[in-house]
PDB file of N, CA and C in Angstrom:
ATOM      1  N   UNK A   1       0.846  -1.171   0.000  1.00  0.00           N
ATOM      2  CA  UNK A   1       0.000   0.000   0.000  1.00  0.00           C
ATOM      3  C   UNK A   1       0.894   1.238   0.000  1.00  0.00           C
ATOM      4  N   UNK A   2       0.500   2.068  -0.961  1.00  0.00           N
ATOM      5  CA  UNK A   2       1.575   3.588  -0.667  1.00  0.00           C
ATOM      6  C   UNK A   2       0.251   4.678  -0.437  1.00  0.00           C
ATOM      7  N   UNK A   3       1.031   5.543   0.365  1.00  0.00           N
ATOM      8  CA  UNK A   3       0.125   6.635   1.210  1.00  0.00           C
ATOM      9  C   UNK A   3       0.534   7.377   0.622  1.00  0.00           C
ATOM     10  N   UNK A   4      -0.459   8.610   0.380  1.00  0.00           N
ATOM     11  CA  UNK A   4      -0.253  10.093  -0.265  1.00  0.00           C
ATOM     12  C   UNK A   4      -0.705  10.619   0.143  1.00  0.00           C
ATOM     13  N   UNK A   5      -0.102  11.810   0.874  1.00  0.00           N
ATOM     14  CA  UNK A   5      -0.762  12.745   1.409  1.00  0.00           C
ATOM     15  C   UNK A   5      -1.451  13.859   0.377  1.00  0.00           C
ATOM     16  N   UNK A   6      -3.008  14.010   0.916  1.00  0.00           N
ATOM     17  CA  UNK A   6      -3.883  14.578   0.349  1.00  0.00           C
ATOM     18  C   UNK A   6      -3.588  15.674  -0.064  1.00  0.00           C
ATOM     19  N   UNK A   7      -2.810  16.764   0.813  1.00  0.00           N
ATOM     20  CA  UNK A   7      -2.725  17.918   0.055  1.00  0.00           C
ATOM     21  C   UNK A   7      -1.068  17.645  -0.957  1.00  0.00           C
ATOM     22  N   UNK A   8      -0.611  16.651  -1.195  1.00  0.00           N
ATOM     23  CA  UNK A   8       0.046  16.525  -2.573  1.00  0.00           C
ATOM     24  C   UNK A   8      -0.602  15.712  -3.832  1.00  0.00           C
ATOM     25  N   UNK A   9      -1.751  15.002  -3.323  1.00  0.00           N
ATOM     26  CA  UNK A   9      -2.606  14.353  -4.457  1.00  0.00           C
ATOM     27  C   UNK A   9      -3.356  15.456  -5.152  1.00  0.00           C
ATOM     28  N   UNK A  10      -4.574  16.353  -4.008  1.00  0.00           N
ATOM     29  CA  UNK A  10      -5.102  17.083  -4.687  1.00  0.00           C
ATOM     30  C   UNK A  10      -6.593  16.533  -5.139  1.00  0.00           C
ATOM     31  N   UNK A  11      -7.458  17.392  -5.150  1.00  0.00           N
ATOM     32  CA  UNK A  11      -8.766  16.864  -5.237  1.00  0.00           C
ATOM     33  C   UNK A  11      -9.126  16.183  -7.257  1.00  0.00           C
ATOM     34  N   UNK A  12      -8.027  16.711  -7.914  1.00  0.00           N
ATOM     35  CA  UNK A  12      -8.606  16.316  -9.519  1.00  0.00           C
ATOM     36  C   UNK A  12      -8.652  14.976  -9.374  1.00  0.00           C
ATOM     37  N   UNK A  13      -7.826  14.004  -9.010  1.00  0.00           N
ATOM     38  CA  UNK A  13      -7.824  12.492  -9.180  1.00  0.00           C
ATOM     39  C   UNK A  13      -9.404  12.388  -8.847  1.00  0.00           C
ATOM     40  N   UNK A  14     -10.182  12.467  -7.725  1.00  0.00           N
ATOM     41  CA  UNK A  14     -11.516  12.357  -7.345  1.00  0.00           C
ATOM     42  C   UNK A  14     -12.248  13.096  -7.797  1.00  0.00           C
ATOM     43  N   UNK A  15     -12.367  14.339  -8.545  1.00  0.00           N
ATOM     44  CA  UNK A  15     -13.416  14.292  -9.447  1.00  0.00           C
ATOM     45  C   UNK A  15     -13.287  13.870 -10.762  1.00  0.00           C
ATOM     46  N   UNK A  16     -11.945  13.480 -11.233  1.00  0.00           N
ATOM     47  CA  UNK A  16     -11.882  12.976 -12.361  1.00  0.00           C
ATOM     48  C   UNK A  16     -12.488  11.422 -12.626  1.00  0.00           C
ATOM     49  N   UNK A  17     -12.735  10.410 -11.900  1.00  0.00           N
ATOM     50  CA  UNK A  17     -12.855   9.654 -11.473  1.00  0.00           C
ATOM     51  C   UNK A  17     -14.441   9.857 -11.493  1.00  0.00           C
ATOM     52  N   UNK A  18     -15.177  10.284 -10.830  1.00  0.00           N
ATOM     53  CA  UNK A  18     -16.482  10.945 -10.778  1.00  0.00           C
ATOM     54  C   UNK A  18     -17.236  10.782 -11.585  1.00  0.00           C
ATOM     55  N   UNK A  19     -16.497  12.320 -12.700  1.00  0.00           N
ATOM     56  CA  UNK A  19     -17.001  12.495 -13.615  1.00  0.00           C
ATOM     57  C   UNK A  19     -17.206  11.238 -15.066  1.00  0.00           C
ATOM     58  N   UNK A  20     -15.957  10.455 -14.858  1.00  0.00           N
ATOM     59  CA  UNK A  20     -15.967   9.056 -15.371  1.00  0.00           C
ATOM     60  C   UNK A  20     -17.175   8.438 -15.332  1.00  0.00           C
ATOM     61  N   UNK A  21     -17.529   8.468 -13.856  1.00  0.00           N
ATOM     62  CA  UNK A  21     -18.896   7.523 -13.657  1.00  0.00           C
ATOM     63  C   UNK A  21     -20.048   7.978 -14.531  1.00  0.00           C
ATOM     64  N   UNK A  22     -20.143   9.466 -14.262  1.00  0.00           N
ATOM     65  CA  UNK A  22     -21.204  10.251 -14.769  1.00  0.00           C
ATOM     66  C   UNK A  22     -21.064  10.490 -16.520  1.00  0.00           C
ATOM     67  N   UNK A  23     -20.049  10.011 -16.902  1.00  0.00           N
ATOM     68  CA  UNK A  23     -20.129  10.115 -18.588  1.00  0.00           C
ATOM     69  C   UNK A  23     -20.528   8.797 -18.797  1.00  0.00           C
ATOM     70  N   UNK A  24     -20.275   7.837 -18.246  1.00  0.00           N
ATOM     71  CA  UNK A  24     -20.649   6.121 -18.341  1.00  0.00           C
ATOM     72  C   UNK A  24     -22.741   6.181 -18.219  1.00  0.00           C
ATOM     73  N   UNK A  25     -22.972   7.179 -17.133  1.00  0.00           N
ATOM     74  CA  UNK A  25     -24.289   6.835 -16.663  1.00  0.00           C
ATOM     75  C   UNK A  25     -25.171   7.663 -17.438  1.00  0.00           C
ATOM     76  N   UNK A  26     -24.432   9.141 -18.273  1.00  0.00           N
ATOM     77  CA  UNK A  26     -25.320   9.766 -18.436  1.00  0.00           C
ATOM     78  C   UNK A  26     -25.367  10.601 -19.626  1.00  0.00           C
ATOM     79  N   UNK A  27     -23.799   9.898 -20.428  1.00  0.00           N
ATOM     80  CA  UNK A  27     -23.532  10.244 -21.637  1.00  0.00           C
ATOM     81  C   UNK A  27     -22.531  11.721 -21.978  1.00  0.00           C
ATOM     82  N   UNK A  28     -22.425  11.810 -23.078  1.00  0.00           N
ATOM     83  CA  UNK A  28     -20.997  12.777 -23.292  1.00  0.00           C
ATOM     84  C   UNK A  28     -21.481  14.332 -22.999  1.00  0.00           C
ATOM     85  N   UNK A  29     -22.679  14.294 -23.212  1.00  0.00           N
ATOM     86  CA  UNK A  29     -23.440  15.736 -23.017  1.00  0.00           C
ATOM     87  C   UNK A  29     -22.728  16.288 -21.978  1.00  0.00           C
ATOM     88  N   UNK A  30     -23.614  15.330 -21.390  1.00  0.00           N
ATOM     89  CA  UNK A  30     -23.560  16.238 -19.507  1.00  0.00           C
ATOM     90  C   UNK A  30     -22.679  16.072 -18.773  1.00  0.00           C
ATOM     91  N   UNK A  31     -21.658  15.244 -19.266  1.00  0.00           N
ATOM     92  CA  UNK A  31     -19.968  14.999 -19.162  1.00  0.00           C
ATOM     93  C   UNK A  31     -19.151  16.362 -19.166  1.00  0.00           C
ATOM     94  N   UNK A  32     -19.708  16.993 -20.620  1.00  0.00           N
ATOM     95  CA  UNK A  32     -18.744  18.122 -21.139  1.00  0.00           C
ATOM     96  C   UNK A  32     -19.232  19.302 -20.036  1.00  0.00           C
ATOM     97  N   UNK A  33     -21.060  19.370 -19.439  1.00  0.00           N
ATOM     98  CA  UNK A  33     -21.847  20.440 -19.323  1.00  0.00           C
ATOM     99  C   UNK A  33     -21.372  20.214 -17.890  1.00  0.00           C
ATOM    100  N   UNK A  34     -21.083  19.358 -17.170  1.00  0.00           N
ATOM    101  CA  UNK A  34     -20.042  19.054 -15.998  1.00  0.00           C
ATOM    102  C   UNK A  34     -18.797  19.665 -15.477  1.00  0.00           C
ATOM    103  N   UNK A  35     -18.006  19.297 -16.094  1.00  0.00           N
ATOM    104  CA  UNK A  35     -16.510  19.833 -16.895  1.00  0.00           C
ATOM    105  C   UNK A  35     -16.074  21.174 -16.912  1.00  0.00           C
ATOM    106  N   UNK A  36     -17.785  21.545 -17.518  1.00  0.00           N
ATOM    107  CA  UNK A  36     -17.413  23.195 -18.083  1.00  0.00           C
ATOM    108  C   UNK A  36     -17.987  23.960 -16.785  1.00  0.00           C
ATOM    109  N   UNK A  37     -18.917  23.380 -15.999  1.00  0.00           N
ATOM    110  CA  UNK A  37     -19.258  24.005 -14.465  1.00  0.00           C
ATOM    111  C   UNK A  37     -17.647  24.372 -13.958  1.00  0.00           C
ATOM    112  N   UNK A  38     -17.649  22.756 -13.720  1.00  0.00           N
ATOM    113  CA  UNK A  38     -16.267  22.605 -12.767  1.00  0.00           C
ATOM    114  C   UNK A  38     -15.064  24.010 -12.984  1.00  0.00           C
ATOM    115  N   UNK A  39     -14.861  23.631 -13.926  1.00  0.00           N
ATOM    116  CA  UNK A  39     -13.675  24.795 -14.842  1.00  0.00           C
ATOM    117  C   UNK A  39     -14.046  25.928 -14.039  1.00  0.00           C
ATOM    118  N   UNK A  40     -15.046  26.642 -14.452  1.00  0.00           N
ATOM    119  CA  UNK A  40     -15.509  27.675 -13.948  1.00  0.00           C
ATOM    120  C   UNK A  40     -15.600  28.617 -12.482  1.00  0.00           C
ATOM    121  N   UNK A  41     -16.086  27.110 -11.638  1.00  0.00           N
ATOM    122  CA  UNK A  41     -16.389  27.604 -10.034  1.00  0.00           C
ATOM    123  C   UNK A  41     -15.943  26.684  -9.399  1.00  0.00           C
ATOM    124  N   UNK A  42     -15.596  25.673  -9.342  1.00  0.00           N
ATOM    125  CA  UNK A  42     -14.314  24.464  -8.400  1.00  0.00           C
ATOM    126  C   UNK A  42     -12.844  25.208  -8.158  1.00  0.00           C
ATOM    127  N   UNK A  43     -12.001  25.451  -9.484  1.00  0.00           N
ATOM    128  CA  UNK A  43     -11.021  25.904  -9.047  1.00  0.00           C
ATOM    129  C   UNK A  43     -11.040  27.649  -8.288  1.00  0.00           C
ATOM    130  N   UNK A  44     -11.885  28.595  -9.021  1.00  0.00           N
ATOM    131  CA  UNK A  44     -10.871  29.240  -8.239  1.00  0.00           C
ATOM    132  C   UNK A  44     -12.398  29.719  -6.711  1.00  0.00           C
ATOM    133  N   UNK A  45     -13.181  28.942  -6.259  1.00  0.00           N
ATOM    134  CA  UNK A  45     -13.633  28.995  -4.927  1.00  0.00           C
ATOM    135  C   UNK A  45     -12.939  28.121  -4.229  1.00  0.00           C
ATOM    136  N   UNK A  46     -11.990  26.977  -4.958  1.00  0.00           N
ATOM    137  CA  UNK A  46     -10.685  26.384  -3.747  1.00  0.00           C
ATOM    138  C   UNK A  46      -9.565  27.287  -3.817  1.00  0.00           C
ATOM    139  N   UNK A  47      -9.379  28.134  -4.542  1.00  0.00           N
ATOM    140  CA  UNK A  47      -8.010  29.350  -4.411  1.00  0.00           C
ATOM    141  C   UNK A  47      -8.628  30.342  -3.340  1.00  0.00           C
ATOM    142  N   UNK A  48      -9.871  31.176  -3.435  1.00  0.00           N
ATOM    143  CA  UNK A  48     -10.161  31.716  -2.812  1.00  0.00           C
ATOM    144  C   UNK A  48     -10.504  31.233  -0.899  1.00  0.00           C
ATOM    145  N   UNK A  49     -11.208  29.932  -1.070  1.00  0.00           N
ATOM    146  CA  UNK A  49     -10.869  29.202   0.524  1.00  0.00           C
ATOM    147  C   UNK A  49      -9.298  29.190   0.886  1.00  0.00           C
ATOM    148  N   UNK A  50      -8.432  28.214  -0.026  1.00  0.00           N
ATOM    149  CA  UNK A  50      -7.288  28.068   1.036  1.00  0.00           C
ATOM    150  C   UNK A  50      -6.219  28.861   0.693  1.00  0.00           C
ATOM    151  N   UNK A  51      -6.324  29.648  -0.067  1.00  0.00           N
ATOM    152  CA  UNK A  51      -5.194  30.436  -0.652  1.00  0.00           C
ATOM    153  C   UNK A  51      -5.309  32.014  -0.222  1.00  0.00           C
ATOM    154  N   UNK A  52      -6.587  32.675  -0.798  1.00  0.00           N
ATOM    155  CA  UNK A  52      -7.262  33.804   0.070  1.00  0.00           C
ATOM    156  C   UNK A  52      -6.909  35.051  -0.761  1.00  0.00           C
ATOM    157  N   UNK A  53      -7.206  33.892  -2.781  1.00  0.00           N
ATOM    158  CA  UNK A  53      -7.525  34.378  -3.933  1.00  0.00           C
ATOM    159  C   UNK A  53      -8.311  34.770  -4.460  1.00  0.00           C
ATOM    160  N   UNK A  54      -8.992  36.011  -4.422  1.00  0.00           N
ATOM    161  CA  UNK A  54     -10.202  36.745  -4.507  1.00  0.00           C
ATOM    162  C   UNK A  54     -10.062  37.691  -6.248  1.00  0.00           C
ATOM    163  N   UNK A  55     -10.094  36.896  -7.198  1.00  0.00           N
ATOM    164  CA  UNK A  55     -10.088  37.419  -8.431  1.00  0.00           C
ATOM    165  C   UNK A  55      -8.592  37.903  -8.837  1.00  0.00           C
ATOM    166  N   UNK A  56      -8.240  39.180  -8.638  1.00  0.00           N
ATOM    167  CA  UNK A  56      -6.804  39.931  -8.936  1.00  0.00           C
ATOM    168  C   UNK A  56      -6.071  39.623  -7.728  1.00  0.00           C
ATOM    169  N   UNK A  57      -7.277  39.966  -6.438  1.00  0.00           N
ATOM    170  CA  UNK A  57      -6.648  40.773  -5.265  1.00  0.00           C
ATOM    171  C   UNK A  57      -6.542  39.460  -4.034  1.00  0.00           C
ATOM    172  N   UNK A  58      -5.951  39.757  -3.398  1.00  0.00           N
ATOM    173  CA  UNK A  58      -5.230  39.019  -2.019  1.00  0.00           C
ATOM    174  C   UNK A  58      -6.032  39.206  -1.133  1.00  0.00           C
ATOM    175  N   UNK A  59      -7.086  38.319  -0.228  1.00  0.00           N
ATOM    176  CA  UNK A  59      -8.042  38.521   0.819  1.00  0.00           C
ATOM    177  C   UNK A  59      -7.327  37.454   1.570  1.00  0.00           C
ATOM    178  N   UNK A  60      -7.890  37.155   3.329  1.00  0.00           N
ATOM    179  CA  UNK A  60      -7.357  36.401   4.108  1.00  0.00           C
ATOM    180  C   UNK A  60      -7.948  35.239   3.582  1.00  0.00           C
ATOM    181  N   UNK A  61      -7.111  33.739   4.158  1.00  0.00           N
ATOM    182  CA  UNK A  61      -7.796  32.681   3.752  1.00  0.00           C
ATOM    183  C   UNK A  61      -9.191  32.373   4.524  1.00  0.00           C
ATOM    184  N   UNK A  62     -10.315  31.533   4.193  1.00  0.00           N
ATOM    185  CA  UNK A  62     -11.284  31.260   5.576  1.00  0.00           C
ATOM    186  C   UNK A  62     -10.424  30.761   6.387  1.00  0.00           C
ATOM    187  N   UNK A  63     -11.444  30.505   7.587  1.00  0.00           N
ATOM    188  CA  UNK A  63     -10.733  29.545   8.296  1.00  0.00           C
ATOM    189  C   UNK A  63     -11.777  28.605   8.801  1.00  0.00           C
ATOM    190  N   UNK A  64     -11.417  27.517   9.307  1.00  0.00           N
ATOM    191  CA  UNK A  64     -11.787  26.099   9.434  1.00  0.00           C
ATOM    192  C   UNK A  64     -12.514  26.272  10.901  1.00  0.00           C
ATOM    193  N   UNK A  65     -13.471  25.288  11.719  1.00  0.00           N
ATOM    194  CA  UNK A  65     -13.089  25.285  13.065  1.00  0.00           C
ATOM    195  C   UNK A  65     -12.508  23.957  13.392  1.00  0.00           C
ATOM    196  N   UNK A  66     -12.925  22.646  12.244  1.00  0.00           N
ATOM    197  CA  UNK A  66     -12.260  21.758  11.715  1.00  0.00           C
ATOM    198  C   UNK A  66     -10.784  22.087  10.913  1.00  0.00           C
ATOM    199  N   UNK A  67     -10.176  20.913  10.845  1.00  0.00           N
ATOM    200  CA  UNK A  67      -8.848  21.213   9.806  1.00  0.00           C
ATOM    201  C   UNK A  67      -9.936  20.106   8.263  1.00  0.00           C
ATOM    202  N   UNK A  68      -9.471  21.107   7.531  1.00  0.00           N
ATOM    203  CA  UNK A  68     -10.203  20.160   6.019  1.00  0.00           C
ATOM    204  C   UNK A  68      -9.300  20.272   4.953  1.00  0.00           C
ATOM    205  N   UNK A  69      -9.080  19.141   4.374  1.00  0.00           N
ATOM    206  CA  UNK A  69      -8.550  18.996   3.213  1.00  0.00           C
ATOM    207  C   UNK A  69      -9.055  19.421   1.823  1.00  0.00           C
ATOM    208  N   UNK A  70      -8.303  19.931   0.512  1.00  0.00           N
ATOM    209  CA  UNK A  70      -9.141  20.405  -0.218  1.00  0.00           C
ATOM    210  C   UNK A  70     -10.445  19.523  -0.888  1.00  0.00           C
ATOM    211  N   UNK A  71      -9.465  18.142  -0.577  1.00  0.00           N
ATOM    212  CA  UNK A  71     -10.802  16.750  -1.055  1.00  0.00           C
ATOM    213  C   UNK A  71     -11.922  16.878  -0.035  1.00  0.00           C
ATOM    214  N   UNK A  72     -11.646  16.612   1.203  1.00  0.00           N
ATOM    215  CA  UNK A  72     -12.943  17.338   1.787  1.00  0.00           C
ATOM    216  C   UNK A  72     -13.978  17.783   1.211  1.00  0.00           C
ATOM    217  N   UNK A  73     -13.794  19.366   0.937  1.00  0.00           N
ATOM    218  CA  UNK A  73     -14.757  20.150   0.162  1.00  0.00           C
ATOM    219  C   UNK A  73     -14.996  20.004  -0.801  1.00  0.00           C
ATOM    220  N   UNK A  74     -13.946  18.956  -1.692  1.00  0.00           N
ATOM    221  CA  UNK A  74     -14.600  18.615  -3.027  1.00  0.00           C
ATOM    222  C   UNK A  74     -15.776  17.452  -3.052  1.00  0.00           C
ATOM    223  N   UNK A  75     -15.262  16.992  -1.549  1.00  0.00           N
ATOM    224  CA  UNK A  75     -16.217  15.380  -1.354  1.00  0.00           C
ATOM    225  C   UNK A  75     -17.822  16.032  -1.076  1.00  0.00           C
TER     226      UNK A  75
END
């Protein structure tokens, strides 16, 4: 068994994986119409949580009262 720590895996392996299922169940359409969400509002509302990337400008990161991984919030 090899261990990877989550914040060097990174949440794409698990939605890539996902979205796999959902092109198998529901065809190429809503695969792409998926995809093109994701693109859009996945990456940069995880820049803006843990990074505290707010468009151009530099805001604080949130903060947790839990510790969460970015898979976490993707889960």
């Amino acid at each position: 068994m090899v261990y990877v720590d989550p914040k060097n895996l990174g949440y794409r392996p698990f939605y890539e994986k996902w979205l796999k299922g959902k092109t198998v169940a529901y065809g190429e359409p809503v695969s792409e119409a998926l995809h093109d969400l994701y693109s859009k509002y996945v990456p940069p509302l995880m820049d803006r949580i843990y990074e505290g990337v707010a468009g151009d400008e530099l805001v604080a990161p949130m903060d947790f009262i839990t510790p969460r991984t970015n898979l976490n919030c993707i889960q």
